[in-house]
Protein backbone atom coordinates (compact mmCIF):
# COMPACT_ATOMS: atom_id res chain seq x y z
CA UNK A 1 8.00 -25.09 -16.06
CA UNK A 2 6.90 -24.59 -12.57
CA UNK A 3 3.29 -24.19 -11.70
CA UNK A 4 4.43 -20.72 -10.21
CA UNK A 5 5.94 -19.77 -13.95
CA UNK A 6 2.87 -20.67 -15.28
CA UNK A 7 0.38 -18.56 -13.06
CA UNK A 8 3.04 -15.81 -14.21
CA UNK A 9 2.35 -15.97 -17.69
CA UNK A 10 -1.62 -15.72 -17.10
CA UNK A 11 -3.51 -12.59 -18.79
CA UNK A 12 -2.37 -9.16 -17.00
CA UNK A 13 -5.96 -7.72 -15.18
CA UNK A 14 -7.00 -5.52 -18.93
CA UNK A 15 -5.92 -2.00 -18.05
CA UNK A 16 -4.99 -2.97 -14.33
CA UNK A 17 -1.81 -1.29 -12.61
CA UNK A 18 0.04 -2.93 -9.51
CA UNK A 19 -1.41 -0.21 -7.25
CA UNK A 20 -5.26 -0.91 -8.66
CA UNK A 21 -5.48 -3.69 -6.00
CA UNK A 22 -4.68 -0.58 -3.40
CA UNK A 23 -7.50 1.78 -4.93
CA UNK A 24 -9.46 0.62 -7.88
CA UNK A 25 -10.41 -2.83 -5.78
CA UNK A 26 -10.75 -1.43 -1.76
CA UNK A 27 -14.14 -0.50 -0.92
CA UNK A 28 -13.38 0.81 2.70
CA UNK A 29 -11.24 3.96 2.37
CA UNK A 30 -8.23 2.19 4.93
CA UNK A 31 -5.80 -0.44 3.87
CA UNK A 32 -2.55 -1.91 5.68
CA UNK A 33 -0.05 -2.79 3.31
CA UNK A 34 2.24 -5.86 5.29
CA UNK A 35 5.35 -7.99 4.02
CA UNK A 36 8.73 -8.56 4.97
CA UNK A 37 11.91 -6.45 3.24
CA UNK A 38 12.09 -7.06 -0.54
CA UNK A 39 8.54 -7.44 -0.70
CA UNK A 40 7.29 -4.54 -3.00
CA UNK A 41 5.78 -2.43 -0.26
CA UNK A 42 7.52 1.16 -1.25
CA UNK A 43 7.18 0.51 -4.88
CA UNK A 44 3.63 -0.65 -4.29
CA UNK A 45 2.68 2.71 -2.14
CA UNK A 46 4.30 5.23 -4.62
CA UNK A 47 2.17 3.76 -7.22
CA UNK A 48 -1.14 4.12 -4.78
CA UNK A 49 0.44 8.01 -4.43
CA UNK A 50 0.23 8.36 -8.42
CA UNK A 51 -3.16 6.99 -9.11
CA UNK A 52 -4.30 8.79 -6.18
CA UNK A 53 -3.06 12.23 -7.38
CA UNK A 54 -3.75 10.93 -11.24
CA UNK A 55 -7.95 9.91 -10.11
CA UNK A 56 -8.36 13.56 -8.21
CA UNK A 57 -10.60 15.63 -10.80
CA UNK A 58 -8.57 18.97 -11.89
CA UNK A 59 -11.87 20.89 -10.41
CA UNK A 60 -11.13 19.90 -6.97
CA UNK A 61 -7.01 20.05 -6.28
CA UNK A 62 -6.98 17.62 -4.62
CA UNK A 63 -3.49 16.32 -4.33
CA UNK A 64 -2.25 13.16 -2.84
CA UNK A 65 0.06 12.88 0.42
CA UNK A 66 3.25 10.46 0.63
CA UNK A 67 5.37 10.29 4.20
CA UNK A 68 8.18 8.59 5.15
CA UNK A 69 11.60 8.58 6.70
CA UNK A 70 13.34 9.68 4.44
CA UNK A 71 13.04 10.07 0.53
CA UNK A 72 13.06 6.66 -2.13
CA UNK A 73 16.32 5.77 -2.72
CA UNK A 74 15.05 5.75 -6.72
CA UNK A 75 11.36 6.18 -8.13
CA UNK A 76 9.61 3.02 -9.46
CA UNK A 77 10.08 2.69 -13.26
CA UNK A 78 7.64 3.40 -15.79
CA UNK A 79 5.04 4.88 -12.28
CA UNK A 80 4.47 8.27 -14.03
CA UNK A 81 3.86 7.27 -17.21
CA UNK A 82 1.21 5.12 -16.24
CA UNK A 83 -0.39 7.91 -14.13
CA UNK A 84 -0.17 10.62 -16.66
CA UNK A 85 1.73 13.29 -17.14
CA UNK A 86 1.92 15.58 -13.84
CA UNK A 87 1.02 12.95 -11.38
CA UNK A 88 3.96 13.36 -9.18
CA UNK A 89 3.42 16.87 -9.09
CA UNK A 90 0.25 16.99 -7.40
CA UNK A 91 1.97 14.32 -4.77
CA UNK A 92 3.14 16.07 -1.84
CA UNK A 93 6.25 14.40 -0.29
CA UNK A 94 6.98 14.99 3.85
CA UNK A 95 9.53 12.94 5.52
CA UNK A 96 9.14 13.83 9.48
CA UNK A 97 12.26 11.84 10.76
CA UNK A 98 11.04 10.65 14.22
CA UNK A 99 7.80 9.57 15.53
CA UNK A 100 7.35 12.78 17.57
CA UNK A 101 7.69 14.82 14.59
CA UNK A 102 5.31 12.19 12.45
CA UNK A 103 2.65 12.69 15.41
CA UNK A 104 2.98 16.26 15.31
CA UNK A 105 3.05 16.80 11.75
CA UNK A 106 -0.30 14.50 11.17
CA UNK A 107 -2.26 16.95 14.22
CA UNK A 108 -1.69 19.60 12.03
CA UNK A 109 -2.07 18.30 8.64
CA UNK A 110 -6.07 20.10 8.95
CA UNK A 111 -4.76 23.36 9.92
CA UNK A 112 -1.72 23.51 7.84
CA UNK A 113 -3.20 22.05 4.18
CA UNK A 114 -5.26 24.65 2.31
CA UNK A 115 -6.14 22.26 -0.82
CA UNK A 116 -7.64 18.64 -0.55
CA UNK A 117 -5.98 15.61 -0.33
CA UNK A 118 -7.50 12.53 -1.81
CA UNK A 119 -5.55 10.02 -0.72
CA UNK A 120 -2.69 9.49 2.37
CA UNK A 121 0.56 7.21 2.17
CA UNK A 122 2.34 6.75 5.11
CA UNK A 123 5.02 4.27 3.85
CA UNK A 124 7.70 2.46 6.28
CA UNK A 125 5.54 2.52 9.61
CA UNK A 126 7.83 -0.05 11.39
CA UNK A 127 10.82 2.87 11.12
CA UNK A 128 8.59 5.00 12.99
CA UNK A 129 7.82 2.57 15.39
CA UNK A 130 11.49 2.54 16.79
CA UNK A 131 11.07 5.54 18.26
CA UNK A 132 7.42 5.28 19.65
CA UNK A 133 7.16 5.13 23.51
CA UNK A 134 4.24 2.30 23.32
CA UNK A 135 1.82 0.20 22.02
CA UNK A 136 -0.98 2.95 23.01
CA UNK A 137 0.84 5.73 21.36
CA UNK A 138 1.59 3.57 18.25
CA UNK A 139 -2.43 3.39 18.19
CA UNK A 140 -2.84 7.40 18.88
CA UNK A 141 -0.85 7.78 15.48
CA UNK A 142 -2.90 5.50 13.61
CA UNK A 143 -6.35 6.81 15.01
CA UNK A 144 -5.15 10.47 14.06
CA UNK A 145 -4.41 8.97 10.54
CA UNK A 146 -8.07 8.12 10.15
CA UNK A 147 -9.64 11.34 11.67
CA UNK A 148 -7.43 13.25 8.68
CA UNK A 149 -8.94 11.51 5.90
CA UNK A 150 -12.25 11.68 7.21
CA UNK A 151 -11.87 15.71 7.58
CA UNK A 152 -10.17 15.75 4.08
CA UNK A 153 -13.61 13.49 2.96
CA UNK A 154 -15.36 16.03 4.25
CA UNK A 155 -13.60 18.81 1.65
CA UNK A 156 -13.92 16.87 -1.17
CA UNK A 157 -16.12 17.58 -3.44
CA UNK A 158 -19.66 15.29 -3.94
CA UNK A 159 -18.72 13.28 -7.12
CA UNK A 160 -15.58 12.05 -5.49
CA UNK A 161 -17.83 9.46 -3.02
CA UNK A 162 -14.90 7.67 -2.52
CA UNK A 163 -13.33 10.04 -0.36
CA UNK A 164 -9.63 10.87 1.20
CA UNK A 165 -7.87 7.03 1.27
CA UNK A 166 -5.42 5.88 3.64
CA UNK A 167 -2.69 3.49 2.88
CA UNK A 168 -0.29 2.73 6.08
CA UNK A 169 2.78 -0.05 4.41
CA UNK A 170 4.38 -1.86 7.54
CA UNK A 171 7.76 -4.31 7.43
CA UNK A 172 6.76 -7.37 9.15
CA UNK A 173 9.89 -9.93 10.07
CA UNK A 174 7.65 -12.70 11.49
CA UNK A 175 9.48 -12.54 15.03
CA UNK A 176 7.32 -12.44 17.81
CA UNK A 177 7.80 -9.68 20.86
CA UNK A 178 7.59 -5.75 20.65
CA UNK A 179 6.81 -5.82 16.83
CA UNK A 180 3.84 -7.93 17.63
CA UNK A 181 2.65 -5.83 20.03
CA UNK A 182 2.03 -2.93 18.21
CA UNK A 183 0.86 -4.60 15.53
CA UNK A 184 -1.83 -5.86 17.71
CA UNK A 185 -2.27 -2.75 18.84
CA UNK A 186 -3.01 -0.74 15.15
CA UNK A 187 -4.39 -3.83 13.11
CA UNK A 188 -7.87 -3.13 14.37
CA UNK A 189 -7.67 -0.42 12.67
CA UNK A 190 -7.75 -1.32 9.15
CA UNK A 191 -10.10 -4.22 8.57
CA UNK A 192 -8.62 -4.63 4.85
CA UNK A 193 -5.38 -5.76 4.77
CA UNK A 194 -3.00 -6.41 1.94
CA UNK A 195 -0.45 -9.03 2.68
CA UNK A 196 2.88 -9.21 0.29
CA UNK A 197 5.04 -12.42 0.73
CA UNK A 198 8.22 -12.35 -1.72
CA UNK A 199 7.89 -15.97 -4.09
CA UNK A 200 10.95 -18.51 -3.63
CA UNK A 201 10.74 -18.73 -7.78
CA UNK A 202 12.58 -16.12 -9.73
CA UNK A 203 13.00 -16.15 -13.50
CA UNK A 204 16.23 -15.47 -14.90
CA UNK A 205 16.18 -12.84 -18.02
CA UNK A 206 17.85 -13.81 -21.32
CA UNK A 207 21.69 -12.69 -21.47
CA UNK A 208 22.04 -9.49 -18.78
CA UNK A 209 18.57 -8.36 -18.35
CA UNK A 210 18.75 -9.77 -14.88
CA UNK A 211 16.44 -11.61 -12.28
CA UNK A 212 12.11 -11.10 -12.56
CA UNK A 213 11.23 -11.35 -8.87
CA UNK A 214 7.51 -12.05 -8.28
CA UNK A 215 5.50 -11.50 -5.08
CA UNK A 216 2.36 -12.55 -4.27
CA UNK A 217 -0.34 -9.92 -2.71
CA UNK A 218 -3.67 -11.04 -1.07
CA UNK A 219 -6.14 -8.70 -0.04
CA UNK A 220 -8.43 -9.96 2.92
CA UNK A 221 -11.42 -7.89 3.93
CA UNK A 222 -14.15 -8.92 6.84
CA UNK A 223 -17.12 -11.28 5.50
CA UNK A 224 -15.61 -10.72 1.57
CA UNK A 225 -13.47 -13.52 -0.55
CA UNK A 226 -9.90 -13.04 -0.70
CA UNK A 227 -8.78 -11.21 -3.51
CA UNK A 228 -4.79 -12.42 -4.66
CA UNK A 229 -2.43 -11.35 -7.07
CA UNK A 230 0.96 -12.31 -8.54
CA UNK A 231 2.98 -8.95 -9.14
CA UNK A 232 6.25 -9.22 -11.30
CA UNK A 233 8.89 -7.09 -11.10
CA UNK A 234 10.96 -6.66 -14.23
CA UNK A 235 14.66 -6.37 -13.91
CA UNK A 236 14.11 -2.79 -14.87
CA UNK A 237 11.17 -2.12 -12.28
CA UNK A 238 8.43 -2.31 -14.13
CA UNK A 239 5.22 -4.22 -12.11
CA UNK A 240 2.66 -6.18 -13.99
CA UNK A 241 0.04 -7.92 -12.45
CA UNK A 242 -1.85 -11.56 -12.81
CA UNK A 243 -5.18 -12.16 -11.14
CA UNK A 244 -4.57 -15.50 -9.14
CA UNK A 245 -7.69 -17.96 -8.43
CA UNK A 246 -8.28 -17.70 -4.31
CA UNK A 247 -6.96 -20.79 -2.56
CA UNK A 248 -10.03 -21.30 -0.54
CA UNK A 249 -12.98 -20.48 -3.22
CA UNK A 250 -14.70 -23.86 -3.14
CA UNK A 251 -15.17 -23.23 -0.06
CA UNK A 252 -16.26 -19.32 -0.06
CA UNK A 253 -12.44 -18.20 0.65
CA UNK A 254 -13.74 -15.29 3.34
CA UNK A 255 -11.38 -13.72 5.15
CA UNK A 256 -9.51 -14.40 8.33
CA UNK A 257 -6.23 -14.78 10.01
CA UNK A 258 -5.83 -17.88 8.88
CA UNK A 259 -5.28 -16.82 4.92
CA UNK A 260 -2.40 -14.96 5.76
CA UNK A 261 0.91 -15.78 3.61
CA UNK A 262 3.29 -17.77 5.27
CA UNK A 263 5.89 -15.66 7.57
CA UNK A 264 9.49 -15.46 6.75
């Protein structure tokens, strides 16, 4: 058995969902979800969408907000049963199909939302990206992101001291060029940073329940220790989640550039 297999088989986090490391375990109310394709990163967001619309008190309606291009090909399995029932509906679901339309829709999102949000997913950024004009504008987007949750903060009511969360999820392919421009352009935005790299180790099910595929997430934060993960999904798309000892904690494991996963 590999030493990967066996960090698999470690004690689940008690009580912990996948998405927990997006909201349960983020102190600062922005996160940037990053990994290449097959990583987890729409799965992982939904969930975020279904805590965040499960957490919101029934006093304050606060609902939860979930963007993209276009609609999940299929919902994660076994999401809304871990929520509770009625957590999808108090998601609202918006897929603006350009970057115009995205900029345009998140101006307005103050003017045209009557109830709270407590928490905002804006899942496949890169997709947007192919239609954005620059670097600059790419960082326009992102720094409108930030002034909505603040103002939906603001309407929240004082027990939830968390506030409106943001979680942007981004496709990163490791090539260098216009991709790494923008990124450099909208990481400074999100000092916390949750990094998903796709294992080389998959376990094969007995008879035809299929391939487990695990995927390592680390969560890297300014002046903070690393926090890592392995997440396992089950041939029928379940998550479950292993707290993994940080790399670096003999030697205080803080965060930097440097403890990012491996590109692809």
């Amino acid at each position: 058995m590999s030493a990967l297999q066996q960090q698999q088989q470690q004690q689940p986090v008690p009580g912990a969902d996948p998405a927990s490391l997006l909201l349960l375990l983020l102190p600062r109310p922005a996160l940037l979800l990053l990994g290449p394709a097959g990583s987890g990163r729409s799965a992982l967001s939904f969930r975020a969408a279904l805590l965040g619309a499960a957490s919101s008190s029934s006093s304050s309606r606060a609902r939860a907000l979930f963007l993209a291009p276009r609609p999940l090909e299929r919902l994660p399995a076994g999401g809304a049963d871990a929520a509770g029932a009625g957590a999808i509906q108090r998601i609202h679901f918006l897929y603006p199909p350009s970057f115009r339309e995205l900029l345009q829709l998140v101006a307005s999102l103050h003017e045209t939302f009557s109830c709270s949000l407590s928490l905002i997913v804006l899942d496949g950024l890169e997709e947007y990206l192919g239609s954005c004009s620059s670097p600059a504008m790419a960082a326009q987007l992102v720094a409108l992101l930030l002034d909505t949750a603040n103002h939906f903060s603001q309407k929240l009511p004082v027990e939830s001291a968390a506030g409106c969360k943001l979680v942007v999820s981004m496709r990163l392919s490791g090539e260098a060029g216009e991709q790494a421009e923008y990124f450099s352009a909208i990481e400074r935005y999100f000092p916390a940073q949750c990094w998903l790299h796709p294992s080389t180790e998959e376990i094969a099910g007995s008879g035809s329940q299929g391939i487990t595929k695990l995927i390592r997430a680390r969560l890297s934060q300014p002046g903070t220790k690393d926090q890592e993960w392995l997440v396992r999904f089950d041939p029928q798309g379940d998550m479950r989640i292993s707290l993994l000892p940080c790399e670096g904690e003999v030697d205080g494991c803080t965060a930097s550039k440097s403890n990012r996963p491996p590109e692809t």
